[in-house]
N, C-alpha and C. Protein backbone atom coordinates (compact mmCIF):
# COMPACT_ATOMS: atom_id res chain seq x y z
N UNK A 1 0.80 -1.19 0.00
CA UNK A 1 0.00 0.00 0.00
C UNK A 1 0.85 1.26 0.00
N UNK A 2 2.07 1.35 0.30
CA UNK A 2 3.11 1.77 0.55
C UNK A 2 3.26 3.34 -0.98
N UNK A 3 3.38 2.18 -2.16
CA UNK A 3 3.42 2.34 -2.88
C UNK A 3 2.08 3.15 -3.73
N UNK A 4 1.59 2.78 -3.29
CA UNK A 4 -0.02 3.16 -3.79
C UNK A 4 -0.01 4.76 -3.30
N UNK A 5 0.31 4.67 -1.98
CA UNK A 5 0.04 6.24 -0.92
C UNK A 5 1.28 7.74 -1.78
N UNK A 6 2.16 6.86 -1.81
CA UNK A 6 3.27 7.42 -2.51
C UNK A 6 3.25 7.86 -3.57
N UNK A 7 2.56 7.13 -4.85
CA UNK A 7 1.82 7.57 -5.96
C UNK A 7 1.05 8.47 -5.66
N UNK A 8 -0.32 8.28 -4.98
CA UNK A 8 -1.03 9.28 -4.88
C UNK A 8 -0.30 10.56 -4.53
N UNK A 9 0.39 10.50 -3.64
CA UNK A 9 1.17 12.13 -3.02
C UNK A 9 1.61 12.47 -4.19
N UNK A 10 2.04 11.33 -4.89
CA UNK A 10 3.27 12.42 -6.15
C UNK A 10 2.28 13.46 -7.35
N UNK A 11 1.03 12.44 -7.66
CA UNK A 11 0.16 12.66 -8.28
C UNK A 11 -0.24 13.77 -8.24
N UNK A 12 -0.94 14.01 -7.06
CA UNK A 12 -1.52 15.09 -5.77
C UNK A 12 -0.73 16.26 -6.24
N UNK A 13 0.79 16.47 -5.77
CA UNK A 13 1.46 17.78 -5.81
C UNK A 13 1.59 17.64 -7.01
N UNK A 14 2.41 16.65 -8.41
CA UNK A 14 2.06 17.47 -9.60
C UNK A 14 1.07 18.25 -10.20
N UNK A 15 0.00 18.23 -9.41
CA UNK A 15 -1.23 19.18 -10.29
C UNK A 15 -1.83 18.30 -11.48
N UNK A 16 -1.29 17.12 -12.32
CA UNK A 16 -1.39 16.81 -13.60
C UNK A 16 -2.79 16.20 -12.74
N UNK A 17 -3.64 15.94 -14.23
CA UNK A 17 -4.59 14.88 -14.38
C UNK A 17 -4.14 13.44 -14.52
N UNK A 18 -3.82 12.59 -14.02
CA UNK A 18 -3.66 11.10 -13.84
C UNK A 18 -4.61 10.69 -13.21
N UNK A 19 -5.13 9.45 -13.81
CA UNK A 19 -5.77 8.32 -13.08
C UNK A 19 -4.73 7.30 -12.20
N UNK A 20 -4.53 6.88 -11.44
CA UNK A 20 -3.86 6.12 -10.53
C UNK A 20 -4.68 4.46 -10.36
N UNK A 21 -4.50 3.19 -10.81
CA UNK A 21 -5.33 2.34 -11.49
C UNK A 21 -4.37 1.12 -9.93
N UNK A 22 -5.06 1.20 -9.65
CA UNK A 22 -5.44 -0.50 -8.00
C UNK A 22 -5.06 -1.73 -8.84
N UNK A 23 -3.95 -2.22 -8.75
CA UNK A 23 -4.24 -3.28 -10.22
C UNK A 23 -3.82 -4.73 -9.04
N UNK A 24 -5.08 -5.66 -8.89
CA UNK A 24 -4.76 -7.06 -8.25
C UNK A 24 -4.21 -7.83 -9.26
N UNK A 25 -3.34 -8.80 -9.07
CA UNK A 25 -3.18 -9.56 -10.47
C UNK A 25 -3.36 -11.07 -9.89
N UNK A 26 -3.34 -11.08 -8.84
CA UNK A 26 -3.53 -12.77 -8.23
C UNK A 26 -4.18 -13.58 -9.40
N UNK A 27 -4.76 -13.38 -9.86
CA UNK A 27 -5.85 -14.33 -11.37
C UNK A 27 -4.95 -14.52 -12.39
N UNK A 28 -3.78 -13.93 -12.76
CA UNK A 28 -2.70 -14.25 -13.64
C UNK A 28 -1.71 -14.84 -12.80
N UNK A 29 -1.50 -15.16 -11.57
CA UNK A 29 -0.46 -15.48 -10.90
C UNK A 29 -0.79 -16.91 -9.96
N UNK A 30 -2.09 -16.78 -9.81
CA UNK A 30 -2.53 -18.12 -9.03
C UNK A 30 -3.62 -17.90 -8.97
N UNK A 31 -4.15 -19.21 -8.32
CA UNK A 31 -5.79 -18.88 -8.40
C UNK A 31 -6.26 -18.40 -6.76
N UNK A 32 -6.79 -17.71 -6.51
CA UNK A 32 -7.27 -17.21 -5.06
C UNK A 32 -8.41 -16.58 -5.41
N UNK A 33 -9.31 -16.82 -3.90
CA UNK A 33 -10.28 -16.93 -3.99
C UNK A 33 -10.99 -15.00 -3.92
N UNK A 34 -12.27 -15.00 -4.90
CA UNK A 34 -12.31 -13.68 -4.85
C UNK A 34 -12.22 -12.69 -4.23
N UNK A 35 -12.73 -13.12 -2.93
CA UNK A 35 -13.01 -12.38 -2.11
C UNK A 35 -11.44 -12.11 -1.21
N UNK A 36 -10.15 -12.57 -1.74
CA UNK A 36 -9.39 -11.60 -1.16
C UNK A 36 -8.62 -10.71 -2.43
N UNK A 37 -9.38 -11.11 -3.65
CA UNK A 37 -9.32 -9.89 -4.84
C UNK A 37 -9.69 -9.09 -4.48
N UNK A 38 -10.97 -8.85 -3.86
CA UNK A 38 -11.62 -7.68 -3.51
C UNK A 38 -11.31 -6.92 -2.52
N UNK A 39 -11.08 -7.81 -1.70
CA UNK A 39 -10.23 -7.50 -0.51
C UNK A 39 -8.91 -6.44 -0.33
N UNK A 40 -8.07 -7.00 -1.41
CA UNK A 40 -6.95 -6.86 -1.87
C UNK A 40 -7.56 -5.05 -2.65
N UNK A 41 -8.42 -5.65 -3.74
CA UNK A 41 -8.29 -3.78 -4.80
C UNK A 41 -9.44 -3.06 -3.58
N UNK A 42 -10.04 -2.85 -2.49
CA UNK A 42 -10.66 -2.27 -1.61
C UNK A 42 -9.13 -1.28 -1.18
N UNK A 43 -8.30 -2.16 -0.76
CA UNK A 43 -7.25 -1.86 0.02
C UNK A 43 -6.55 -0.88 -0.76
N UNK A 44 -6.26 -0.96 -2.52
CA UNK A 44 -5.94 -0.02 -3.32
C UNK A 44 -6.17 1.18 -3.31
N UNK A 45 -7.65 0.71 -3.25
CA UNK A 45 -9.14 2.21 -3.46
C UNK A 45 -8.83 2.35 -2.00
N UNK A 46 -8.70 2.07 -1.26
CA UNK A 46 -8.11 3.09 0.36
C UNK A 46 -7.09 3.68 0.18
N UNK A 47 -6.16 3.19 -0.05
CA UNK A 47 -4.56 3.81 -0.36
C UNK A 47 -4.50 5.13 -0.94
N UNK A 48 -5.02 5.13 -2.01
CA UNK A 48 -5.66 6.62 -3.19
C UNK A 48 -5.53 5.99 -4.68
N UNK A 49 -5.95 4.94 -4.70
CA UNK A 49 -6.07 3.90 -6.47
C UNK A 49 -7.67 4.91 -6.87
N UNK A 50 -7.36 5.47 -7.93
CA UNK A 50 -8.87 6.28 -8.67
C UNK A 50 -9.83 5.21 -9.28
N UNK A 51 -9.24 4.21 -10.03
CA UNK A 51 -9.62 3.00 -10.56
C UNK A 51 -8.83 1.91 -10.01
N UNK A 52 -10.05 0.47 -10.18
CA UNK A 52 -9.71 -0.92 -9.52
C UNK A 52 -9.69 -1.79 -10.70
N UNK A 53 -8.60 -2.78 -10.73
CA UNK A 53 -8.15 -3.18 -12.01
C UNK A 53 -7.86 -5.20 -11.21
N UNK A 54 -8.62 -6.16 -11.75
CA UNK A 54 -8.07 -7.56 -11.86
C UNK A 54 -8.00 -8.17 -12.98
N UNK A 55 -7.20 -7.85 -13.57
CA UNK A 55 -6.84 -8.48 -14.85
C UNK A 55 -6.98 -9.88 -14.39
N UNK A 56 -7.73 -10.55 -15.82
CA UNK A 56 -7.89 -12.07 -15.35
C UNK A 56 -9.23 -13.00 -15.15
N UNK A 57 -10.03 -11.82 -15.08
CA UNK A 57 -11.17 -11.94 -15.09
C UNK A 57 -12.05 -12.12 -15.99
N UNK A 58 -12.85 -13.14 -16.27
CA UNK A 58 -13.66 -13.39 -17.95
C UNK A 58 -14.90 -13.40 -17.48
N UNK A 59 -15.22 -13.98 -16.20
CA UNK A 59 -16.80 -14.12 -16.57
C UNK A 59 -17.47 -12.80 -15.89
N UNK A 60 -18.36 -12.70 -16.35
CA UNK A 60 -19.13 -11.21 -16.37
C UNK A 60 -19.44 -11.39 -14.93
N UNK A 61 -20.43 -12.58 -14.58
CA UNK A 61 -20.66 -12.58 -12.62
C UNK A 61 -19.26 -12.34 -12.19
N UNK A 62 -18.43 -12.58 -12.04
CA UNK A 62 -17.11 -12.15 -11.16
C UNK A 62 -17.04 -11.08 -11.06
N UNK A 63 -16.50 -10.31 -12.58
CA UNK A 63 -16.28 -8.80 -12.90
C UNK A 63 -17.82 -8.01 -12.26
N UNK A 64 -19.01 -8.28 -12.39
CA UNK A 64 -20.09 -8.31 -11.83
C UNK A 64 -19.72 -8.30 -10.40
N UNK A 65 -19.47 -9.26 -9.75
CA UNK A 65 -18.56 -8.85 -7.76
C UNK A 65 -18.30 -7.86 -7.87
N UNK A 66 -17.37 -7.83 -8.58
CA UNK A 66 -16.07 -6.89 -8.18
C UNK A 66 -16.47 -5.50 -7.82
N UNK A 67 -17.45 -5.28 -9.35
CA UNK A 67 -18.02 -3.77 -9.57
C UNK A 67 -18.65 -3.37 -8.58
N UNK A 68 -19.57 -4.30 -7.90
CA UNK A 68 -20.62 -4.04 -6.66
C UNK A 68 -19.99 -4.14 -5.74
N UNK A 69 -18.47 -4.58 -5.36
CA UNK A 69 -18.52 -4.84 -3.93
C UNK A 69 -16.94 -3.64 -3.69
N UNK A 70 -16.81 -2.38 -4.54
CA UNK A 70 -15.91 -1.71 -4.27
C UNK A 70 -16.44 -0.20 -4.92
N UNK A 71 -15.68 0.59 -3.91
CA UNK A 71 -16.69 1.88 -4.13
C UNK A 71 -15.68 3.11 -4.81
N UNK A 72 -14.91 2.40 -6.19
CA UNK A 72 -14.30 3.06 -7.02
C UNK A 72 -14.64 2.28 -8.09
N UNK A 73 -14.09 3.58 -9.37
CA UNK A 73 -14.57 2.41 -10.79
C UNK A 73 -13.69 1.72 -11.12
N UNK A 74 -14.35 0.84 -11.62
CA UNK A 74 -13.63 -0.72 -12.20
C UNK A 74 -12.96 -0.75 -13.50
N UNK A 75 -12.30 -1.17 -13.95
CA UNK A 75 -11.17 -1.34 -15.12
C UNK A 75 -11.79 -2.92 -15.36
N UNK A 76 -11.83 -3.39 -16.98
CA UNK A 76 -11.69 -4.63 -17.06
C UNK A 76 -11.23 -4.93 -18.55
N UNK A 77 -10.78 -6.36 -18.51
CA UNK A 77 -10.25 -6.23 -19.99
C UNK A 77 -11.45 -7.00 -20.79
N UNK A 78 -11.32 -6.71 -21.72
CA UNK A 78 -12.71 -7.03 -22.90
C UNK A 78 -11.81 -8.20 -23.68
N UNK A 79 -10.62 -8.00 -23.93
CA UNK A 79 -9.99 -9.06 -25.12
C UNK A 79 -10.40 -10.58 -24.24
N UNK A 80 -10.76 -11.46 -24.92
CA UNK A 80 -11.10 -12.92 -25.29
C UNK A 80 -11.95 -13.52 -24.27
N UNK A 81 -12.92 -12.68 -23.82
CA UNK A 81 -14.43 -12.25 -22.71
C UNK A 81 -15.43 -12.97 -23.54
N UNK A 82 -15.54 -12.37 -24.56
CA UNK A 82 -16.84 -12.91 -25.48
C UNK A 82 -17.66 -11.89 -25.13
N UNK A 83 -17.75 -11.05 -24.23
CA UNK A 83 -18.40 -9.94 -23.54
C UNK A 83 -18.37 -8.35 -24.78
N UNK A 84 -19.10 -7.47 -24.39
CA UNK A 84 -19.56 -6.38 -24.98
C UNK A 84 -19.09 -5.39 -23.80
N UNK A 85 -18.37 -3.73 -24.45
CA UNK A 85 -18.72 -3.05 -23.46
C UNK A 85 -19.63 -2.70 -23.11
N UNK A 86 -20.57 -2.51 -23.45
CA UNK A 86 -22.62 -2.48 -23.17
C UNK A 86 -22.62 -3.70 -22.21
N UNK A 87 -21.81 -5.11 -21.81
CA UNK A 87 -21.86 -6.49 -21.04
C UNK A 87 -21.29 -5.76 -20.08
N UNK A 88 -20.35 -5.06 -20.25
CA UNK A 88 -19.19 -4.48 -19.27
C UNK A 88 -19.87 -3.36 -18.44
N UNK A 89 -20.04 -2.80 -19.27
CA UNK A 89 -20.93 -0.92 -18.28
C UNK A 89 -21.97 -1.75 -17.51
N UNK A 90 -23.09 -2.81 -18.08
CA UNK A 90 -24.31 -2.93 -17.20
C UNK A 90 -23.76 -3.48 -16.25
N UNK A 91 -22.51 -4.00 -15.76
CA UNK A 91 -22.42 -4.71 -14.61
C UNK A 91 -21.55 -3.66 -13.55
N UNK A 92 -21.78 -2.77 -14.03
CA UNK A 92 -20.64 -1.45 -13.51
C UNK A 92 -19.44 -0.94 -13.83
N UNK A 93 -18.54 -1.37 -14.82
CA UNK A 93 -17.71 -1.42 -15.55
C UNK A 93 -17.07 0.16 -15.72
N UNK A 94 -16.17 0.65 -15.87
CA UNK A 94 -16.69 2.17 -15.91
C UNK A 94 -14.70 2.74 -17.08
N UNK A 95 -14.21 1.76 -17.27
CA UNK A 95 -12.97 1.67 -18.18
C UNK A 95 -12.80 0.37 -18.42
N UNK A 96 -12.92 0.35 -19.67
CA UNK A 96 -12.28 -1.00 -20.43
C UNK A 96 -10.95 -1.15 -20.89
N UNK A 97 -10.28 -2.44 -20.96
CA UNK A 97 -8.81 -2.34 -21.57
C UNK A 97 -9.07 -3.67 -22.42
N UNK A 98 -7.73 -3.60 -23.61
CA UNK A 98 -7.58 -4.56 -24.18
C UNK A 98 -6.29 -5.12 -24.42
N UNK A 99 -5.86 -5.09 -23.47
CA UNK A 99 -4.21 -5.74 -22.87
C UNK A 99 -3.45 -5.46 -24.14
N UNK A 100 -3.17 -6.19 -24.66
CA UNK A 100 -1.83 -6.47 -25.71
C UNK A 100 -2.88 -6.97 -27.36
N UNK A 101 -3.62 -6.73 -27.12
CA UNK A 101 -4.74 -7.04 -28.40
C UNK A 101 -4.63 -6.40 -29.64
N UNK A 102 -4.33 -4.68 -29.46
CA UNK A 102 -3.53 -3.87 -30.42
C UNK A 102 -2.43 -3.69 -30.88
N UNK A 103 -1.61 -4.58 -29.85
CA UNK A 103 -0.58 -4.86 -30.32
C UNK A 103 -0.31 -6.39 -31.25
N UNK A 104 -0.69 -7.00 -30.59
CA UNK A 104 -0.64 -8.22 -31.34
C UNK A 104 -1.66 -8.09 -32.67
N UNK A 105 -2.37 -7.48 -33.15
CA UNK A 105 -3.57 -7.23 -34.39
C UNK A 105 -2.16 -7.77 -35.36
N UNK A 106 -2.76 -8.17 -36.24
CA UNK A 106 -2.13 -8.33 -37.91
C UNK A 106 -3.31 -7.80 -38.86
N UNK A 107 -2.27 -7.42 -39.45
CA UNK A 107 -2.78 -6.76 -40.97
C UNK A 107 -2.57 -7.77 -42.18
């Protein structure tokens, strides 16, 4: 959290507009159970995280938790979801990402 507080201060006195993004990654790193995801990006969004971010997440009920059970907006990634951002916003969704999707595109 350390890190998180520290960001925010730096943020804070530059004056700039930055978003500051809570990012759990436990779902790319192992499997644990949601509720100390939430646990975990709550603790972000205390620190001074503007947005809450678990990459890793596909099914809409999860990302669906997440949105309802933290009282900052949610980040989620849309690439290989099968999901819509219209799937994404109704569940609270409030920034979408698409990881490495634009990068990897072929022409």
């Amino acid at each position: 959290m350390e890190r998180i507080r520290a960001a925010r201060a730096a943020i804070d006195q530059s004056g700039q507009d930055v978003v500051l993004v809570g990012r759990c990654e436990a779902y790319l790193l192992e499997t644990l159970d949601l509720d100390e995801v939430i646990r975990r990006l709550k603790a972000y969004g205390a620190a001074g995280a503007d947005c809450l971010y678990a990459p890793g997440l596909r099914a809409l009920e999860l990302i669906a938790r997440v949105a309802e059970s933290v009282d900052k907006p949610v980040n989620a990634n849309l690439t290989a979801t099968g999901l819509s951002i219209a799937d994404l916003a109704g569940v609270g969704v409030r920034r979408v990402s698409v990881g490495a999707a634009l990068a990897d595109a072929r022409l």
